[in-house]
C-alpha atoms as a PDB file:
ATOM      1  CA  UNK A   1      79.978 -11.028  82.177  1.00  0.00           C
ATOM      2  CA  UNK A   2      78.841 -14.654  82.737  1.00  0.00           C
ATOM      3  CA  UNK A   3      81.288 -15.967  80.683  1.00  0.00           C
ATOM      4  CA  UNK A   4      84.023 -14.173  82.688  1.00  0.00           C
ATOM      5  CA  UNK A   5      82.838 -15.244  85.509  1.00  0.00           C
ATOM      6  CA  UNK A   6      82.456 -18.916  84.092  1.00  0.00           C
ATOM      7  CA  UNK A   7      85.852 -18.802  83.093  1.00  0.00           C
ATOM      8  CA  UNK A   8      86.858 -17.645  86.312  1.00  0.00           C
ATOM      9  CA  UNK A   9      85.155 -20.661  88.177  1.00  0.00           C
ATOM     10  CA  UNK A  10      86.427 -23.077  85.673  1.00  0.00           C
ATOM     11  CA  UNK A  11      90.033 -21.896  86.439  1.00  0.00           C
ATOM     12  CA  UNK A  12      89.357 -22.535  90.015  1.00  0.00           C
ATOM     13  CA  UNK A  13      88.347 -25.498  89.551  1.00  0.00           C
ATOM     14  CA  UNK A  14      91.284 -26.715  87.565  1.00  0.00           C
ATOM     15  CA  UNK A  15      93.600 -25.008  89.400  1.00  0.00           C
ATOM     16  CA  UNK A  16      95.709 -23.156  88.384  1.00  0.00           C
ATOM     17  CA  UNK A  17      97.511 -20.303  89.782  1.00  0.00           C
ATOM     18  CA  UNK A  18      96.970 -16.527  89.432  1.00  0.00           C
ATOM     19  CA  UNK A  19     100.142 -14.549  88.395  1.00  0.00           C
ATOM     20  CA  UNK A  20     100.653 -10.691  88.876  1.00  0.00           C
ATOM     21  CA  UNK A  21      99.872  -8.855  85.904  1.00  0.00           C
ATOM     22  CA  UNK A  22      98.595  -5.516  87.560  1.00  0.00           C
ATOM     23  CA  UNK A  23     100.117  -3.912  91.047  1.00  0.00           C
ATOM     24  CA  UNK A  24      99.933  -1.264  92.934  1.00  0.00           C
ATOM     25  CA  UNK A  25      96.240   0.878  92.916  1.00  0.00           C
ATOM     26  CA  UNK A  26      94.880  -2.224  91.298  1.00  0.00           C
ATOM     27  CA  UNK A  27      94.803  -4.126  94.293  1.00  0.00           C
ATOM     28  CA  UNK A  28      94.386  -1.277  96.658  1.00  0.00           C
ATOM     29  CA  UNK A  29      90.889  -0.450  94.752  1.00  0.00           C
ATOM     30  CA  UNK A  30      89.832  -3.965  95.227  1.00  0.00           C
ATOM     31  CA  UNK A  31      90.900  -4.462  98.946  1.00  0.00           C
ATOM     32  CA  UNK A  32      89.149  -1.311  99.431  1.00  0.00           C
ATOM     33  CA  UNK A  33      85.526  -2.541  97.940  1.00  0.00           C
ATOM     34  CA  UNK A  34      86.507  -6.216  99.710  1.00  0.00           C
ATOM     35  CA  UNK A  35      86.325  -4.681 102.849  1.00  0.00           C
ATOM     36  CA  UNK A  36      83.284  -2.814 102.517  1.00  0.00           C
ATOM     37  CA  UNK A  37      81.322  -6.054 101.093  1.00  0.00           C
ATOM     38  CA  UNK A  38      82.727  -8.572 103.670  1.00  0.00           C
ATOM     39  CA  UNK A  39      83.389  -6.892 106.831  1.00  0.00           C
ATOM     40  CA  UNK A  40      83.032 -10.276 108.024  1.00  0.00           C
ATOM     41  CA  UNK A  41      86.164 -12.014 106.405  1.00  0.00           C
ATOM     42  CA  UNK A  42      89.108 -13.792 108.064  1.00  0.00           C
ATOM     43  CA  UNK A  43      92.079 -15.352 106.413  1.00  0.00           C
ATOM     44  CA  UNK A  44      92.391 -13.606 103.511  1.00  0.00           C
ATOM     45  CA  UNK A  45      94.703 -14.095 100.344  1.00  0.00           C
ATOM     46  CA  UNK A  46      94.717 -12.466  97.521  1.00  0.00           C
ATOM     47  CA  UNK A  47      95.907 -12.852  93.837  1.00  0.00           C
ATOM     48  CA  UNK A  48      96.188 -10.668  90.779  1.00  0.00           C
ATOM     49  CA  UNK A  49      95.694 -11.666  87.588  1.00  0.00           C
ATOM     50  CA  UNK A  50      95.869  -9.710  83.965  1.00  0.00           C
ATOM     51  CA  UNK A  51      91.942 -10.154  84.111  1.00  0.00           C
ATOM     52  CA  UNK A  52      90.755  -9.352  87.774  1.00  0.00           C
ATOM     53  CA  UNK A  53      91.923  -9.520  91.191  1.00  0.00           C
ATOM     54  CA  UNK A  54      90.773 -12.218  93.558  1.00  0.00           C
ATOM     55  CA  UNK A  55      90.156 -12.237  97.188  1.00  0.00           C
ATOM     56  CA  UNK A  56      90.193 -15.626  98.810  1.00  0.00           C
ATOM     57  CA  UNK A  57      88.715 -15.439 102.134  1.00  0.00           C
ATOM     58  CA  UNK A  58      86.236 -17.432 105.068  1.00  0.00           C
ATOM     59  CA  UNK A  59      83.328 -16.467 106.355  1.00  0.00           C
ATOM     60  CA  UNK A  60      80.584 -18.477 108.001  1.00  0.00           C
ATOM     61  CA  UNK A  61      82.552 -21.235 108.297  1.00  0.00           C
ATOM     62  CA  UNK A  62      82.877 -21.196 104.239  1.00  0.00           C
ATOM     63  CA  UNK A  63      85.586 -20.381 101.721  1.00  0.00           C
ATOM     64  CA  UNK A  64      84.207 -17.880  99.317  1.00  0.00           C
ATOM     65  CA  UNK A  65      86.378 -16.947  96.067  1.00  0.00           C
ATOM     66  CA  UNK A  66      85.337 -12.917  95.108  1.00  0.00           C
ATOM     67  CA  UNK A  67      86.432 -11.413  92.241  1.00  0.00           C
ATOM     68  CA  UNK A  68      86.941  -7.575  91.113  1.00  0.00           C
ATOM     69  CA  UNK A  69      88.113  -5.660  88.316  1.00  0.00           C
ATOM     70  CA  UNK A  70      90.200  -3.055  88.238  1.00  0.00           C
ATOM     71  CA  UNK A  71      88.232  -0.075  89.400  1.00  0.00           C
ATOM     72  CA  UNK A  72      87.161  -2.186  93.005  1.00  0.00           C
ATOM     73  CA  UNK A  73      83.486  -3.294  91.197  1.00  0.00           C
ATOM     74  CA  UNK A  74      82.943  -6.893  92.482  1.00  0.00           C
ATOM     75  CA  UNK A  75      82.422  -8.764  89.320  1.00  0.00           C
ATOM     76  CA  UNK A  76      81.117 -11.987  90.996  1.00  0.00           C
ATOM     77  CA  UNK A  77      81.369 -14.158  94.176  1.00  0.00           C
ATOM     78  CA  UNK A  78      82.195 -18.047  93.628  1.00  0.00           C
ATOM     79  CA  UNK A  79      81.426 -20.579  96.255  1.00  0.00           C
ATOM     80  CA  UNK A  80      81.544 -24.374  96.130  1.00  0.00           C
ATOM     81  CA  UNK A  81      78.368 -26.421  97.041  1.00  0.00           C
ATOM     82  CA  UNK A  82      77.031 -29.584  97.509  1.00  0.00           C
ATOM     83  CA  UNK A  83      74.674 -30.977  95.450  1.00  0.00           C
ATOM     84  CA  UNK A  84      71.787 -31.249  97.763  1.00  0.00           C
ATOM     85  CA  UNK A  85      71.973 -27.333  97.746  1.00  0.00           C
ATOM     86  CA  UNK A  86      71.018 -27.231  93.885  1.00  0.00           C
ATOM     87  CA  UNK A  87      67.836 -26.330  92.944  1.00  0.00           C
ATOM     88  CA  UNK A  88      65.991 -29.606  92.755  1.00  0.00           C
ATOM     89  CA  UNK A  89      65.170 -28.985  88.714  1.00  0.00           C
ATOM     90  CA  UNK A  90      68.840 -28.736  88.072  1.00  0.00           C
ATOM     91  CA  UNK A  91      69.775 -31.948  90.363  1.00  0.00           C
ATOM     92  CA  UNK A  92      66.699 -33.751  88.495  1.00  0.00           C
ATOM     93  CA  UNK A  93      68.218 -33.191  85.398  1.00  0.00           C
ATOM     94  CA  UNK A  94      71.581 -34.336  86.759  1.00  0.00           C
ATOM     95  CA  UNK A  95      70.283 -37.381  87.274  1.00  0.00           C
ATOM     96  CA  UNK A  96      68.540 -38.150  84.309  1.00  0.00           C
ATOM     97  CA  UNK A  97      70.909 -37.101  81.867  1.00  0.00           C
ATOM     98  CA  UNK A  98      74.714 -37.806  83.187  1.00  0.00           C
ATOM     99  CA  UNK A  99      73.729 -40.601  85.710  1.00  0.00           C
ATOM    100  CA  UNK A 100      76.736 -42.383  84.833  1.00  0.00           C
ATOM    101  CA  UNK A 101      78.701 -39.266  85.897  1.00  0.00           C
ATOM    102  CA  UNK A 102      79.889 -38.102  89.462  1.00  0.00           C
ATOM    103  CA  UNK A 103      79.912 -34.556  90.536  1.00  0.00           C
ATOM    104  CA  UNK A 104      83.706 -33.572  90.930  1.00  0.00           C
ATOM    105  CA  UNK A 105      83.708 -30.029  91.373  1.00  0.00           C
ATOM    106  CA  UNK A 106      80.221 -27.763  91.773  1.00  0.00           C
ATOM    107  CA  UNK A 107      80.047 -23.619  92.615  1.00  0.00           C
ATOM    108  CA  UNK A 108      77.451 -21.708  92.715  1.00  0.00           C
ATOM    109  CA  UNK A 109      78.228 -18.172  90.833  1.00  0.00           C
ATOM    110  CA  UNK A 110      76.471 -14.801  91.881  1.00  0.00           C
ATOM    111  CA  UNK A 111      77.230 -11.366  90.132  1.00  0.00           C
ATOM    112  CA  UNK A 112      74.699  -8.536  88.689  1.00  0.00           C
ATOM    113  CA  UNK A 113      73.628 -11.080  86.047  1.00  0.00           C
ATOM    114  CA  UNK A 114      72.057 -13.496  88.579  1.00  0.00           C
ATOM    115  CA  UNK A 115      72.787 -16.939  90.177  1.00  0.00           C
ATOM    116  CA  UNK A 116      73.952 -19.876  88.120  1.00  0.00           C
ATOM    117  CA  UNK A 117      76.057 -22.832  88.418  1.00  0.00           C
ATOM    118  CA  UNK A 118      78.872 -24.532  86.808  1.00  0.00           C
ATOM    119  CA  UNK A 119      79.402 -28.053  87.285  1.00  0.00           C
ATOM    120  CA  UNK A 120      82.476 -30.517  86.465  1.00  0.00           C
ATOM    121  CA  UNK A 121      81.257 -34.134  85.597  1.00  0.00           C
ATOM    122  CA  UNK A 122      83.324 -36.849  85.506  1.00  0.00           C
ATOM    123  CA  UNK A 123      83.386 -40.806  84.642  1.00  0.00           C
ATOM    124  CA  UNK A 124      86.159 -43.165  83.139  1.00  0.00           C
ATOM    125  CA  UNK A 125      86.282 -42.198  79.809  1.00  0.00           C
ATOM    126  CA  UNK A 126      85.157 -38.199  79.699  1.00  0.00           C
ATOM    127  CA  UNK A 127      84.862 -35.227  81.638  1.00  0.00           C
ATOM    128  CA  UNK A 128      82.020 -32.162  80.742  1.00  0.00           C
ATOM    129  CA  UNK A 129      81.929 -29.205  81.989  1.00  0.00           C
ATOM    130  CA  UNK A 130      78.030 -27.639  81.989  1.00  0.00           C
ATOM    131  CA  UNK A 131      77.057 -23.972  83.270  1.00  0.00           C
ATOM    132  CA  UNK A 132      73.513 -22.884  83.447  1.00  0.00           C
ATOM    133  CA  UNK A 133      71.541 -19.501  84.366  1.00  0.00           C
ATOM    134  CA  UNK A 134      69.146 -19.540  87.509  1.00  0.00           C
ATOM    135  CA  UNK A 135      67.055 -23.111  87.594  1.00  0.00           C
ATOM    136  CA  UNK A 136      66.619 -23.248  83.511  1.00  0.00           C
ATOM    137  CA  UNK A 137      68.586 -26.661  82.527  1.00  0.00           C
ATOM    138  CA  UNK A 138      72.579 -27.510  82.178  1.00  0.00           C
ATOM    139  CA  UNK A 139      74.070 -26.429  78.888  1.00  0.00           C
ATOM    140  CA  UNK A 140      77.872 -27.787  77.868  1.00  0.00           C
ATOM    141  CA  UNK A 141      80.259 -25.340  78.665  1.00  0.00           C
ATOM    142  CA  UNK A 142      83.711 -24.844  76.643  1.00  0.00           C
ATOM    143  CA  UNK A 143      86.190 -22.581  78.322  1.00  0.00           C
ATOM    144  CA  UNK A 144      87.461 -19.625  75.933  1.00  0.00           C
ATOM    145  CA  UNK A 145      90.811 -20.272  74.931  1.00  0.00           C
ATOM    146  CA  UNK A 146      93.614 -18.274  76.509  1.00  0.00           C
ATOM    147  CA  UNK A 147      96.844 -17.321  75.836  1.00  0.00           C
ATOM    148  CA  UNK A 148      99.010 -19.489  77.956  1.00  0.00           C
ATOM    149  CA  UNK A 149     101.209 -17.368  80.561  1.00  0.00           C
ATOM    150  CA  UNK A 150     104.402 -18.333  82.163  1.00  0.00           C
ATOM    151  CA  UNK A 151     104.136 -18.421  85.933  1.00  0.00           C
END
């Protein structure tokens, strides 16, 4: 499920574009759940992928990224943050190990699993990409390969 979810995040963040691969009920079980979860919402879009469909939405003044699968079960909630919103471990450790790295894309990732964060790092010659579970450390992150699709 992280990984999903990871792989969901990193897409955002490179972005690229959803294309339908499902129709129909499929999006009618998610709108359903979406409007039960976030009541709240205004300006929403939505996409549908061969993996999940994705609500794109505001709320508080914040644009939130939810995903579900195909029965309506929210399989995580994406968000981007700043960095002074990291736990202060995991901005430590920023620090200390990719200091010659800015921060070009951060979100913070909640699901059933837990919280955890994906960050994309950046300097002249290299980008990383590092995920980690609640406050325990960044780990390199490689996004499964996919079959490319034509949009």
């Amino acid at each position: 499920m992280k990984k999903l979810i990871l792989s969901i995040a990193v897409v955002l963040a490179l972005g690229t574009s959803a294309f339908a691969g499902h129709t129909g009920n499929t999006k009618e079980l998610a709108v359903a759940s979406f409007q039960k979860d976030f009541h709240k919402a205004s300006d929403v879009s939505w996409a549908v992928t061969d993996n999940y469909v994705q609500a794109t939405f505001n709320m508080d003044k914040e644009t939130l990224y939810a995903y579900y699968d195909f029965q309506g079960n929210l399989i995580g909630l994406v968000h981007h943050i700043l960095t002074t919103s990291l736990p202060e471990t995991l901005r430590k450790d920023i620090k200390k190990h990719y200091g010659n790295y800015w921060v070009s894309e951060l979100f913070e990732v909640t699901s059933d699993a837990g919280v955890y964060y994906y960050v994309l790092l950046k300097n002249a010659d290299e980008t990383l990409a590092l995920s980690t579970e609640g406050t325990n450390g960044w780990h390199r992150y490689t996004m499964p390969k996919t079959k490319a699709s034509n949009l």
